[in-house]
C-alpha atoms as a PDB file:
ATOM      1  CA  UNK A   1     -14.629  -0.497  -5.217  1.00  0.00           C
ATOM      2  CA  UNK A   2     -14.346  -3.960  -5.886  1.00  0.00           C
ATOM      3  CA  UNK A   3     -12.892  -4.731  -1.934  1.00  0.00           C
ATOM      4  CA  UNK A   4      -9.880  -6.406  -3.444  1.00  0.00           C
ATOM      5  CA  UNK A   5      -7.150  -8.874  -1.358  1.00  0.00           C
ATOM      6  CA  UNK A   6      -3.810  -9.517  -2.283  1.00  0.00           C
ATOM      7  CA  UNK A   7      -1.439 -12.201  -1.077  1.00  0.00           C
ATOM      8  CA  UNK A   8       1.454  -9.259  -1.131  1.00  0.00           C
ATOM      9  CA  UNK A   9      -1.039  -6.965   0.695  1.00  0.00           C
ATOM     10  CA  UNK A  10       0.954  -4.593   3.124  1.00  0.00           C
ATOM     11  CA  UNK A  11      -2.163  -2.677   3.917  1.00  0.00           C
ATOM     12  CA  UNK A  12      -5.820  -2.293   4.042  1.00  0.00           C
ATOM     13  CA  UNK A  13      -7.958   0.795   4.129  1.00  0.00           C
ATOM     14  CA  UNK A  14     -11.784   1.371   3.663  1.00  0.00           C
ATOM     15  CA  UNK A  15     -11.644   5.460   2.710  1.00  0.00           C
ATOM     16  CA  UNK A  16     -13.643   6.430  -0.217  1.00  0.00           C
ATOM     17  CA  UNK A  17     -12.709   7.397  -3.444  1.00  0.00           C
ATOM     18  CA  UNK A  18     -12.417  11.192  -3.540  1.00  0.00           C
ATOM     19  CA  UNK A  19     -13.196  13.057  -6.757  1.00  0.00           C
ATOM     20  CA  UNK A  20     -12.254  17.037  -6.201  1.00  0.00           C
ATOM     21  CA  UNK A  21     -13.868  19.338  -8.574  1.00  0.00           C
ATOM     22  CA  UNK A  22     -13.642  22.863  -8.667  1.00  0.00           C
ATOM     23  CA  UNK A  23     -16.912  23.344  -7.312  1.00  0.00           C
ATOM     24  CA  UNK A  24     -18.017  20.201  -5.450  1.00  0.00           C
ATOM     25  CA  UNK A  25     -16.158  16.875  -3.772  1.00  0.00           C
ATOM     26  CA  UNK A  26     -17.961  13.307  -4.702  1.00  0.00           C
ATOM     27  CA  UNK A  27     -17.543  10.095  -2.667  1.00  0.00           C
ATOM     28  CA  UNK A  28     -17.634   6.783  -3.504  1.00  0.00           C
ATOM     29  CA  UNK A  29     -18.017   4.182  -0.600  1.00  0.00           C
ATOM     30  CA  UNK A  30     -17.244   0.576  -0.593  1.00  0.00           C
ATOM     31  CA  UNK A  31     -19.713  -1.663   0.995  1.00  0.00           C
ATOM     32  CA  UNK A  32     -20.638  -1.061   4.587  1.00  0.00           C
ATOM     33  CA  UNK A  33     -17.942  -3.223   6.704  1.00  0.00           C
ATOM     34  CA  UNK A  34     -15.689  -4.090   3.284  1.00  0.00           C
ATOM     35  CA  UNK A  35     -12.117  -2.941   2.682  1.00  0.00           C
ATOM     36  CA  UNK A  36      -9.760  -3.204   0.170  1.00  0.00           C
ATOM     37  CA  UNK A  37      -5.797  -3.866   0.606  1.00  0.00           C
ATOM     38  CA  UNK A  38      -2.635  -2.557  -1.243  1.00  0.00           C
ATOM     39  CA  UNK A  39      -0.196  -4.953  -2.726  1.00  0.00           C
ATOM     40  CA  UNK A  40       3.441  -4.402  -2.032  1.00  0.00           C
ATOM     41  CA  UNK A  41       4.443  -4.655  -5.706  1.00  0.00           C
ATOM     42  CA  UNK A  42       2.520  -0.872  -5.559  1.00  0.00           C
ATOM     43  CA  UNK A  43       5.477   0.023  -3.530  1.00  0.00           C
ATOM     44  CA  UNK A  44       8.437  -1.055  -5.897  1.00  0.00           C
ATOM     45  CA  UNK A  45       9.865   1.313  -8.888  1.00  0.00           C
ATOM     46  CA  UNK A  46       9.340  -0.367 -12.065  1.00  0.00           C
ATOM     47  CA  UNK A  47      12.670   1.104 -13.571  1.00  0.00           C
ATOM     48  CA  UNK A  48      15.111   1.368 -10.698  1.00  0.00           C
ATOM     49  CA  UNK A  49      16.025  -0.980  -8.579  1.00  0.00           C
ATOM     50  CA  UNK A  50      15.879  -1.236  -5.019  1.00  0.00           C
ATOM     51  CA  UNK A  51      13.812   2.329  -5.272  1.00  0.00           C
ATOM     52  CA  UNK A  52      10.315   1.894  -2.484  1.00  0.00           C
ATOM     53  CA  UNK A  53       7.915   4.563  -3.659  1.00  0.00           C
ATOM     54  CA  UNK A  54       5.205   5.439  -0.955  1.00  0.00           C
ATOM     55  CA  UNK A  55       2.282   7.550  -0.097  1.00  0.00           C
ATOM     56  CA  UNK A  56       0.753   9.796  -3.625  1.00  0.00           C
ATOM     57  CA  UNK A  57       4.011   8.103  -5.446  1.00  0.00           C
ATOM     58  CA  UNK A  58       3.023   4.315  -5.101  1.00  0.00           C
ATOM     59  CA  UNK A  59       1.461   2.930  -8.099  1.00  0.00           C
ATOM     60  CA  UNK A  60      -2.106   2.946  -8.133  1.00  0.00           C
ATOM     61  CA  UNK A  61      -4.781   3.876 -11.006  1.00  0.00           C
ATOM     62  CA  UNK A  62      -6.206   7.901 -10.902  1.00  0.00           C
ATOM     63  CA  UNK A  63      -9.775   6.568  -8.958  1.00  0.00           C
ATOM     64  CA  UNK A  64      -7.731   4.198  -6.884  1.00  0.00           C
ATOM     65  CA  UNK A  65      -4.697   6.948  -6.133  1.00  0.00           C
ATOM     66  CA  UNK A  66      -8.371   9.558  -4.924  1.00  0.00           C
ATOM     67  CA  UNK A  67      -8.304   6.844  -1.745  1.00  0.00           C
ATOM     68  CA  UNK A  68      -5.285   5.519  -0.626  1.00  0.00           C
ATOM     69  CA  UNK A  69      -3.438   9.080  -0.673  1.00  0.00           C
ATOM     70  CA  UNK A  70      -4.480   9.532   2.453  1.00  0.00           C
ATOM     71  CA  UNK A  71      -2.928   9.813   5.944  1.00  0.00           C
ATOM     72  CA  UNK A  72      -3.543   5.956   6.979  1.00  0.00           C
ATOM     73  CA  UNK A  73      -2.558   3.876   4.138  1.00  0.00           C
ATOM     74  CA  UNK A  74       0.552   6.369   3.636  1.00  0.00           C
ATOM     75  CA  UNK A  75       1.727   5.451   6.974  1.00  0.00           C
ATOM     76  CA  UNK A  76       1.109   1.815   6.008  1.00  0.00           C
ATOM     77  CA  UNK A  77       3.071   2.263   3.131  1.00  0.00           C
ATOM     78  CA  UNK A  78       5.949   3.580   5.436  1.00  0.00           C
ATOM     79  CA  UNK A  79       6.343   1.561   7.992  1.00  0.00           C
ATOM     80  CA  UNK A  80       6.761  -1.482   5.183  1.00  0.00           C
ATOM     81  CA  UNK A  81       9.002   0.490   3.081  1.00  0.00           C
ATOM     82  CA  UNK A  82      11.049   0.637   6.709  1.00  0.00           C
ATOM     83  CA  UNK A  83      10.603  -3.133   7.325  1.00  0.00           C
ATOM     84  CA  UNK A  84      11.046  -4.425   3.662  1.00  0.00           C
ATOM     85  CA  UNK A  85      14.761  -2.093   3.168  1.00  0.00           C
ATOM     86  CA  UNK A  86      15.692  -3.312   6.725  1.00  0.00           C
ATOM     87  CA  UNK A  87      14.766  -7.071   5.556  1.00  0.00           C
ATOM     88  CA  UNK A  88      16.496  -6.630   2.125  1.00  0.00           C
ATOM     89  CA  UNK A  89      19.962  -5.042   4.357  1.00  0.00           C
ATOM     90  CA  UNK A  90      20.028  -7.538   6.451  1.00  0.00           C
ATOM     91  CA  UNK A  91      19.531 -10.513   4.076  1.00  0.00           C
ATOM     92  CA  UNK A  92      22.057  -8.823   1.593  1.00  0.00           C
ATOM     93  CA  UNK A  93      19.246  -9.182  -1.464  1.00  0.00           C
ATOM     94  CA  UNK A  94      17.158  -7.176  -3.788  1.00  0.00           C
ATOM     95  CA  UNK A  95      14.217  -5.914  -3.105  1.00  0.00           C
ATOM     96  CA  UNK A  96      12.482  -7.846  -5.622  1.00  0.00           C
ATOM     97  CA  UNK A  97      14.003 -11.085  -4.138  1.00  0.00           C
ATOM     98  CA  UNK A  98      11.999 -10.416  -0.554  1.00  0.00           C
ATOM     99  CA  UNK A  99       9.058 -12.963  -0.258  1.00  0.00           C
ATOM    100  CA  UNK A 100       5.765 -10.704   0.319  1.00  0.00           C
ATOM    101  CA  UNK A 101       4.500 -13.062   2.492  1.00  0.00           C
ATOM    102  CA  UNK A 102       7.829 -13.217   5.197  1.00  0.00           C
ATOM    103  CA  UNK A 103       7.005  -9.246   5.058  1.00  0.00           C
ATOM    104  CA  UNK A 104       3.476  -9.480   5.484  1.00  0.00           C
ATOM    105  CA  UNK A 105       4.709 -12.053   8.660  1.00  0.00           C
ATOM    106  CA  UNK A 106       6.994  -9.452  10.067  1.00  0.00           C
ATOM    107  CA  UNK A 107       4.813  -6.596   9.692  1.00  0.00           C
ATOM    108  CA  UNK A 108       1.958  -8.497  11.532  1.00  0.00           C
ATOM    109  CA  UNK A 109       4.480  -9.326  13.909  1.00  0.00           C
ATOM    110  CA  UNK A 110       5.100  -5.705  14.445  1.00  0.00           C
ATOM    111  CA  UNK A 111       1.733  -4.615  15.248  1.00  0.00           C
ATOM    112  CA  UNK A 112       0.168  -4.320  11.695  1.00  0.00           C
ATOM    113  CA  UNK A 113      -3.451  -4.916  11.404  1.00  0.00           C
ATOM    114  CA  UNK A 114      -3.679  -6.883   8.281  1.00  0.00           C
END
């Protein structure tokens, strides 16, 4: 709610939080025109290496996880899992080795709007 930036961020999405209840749906807005971006390190398994997790898997708090399971960030989340395993292949390294901000570089490169 906060609009927060990372230097790692691989995305950014404005969608509301989403609370579901059993008889009613609540959203909570960010500011008009603000946005809020995902850090890579939500993408990387804390207990396996070299494991991406994306979409409802990355790691994200409950109110936070109510926004950015949606369509748009998920496909974020994909397309830099695709770039950062691709990056890691290539320069024969762990995932936790790749510098955020080369990715960030290539994904911008790529089209990304970040």
């Amino acid at each position: 709610m906060e609009g927060r930036k990372f230097e790692d961020a691989i995305a950014r999405t404005s969608w509301p939080i989403e609370r579901h209840t059993l008889h009613e749906v609540k959203l909570a807005w960010l500011e008009e025109g603000d946005y809020y971006e995902i850090p890579f390190r939500c993408l990387l398994a804390q207990k396996v290496e070299n494991l991406l997790v994306v979409g409802r898997c990355i790691s994200a708090e409950h109110q936070a996880q109510a926004s950015v399971r949606v369509a748009g960030p998920c496909f974020a989340e994909g397309e830099t899992a695709g770039t950062a395993a691709a990056k890691v292949v290539k320069g024969k390294m762990r995932l936790r080795d790749l510098d955020p901000v080369e990715l960030r570089k290539q994904l911008q490169r790529n089209g990304a709007n970040l």
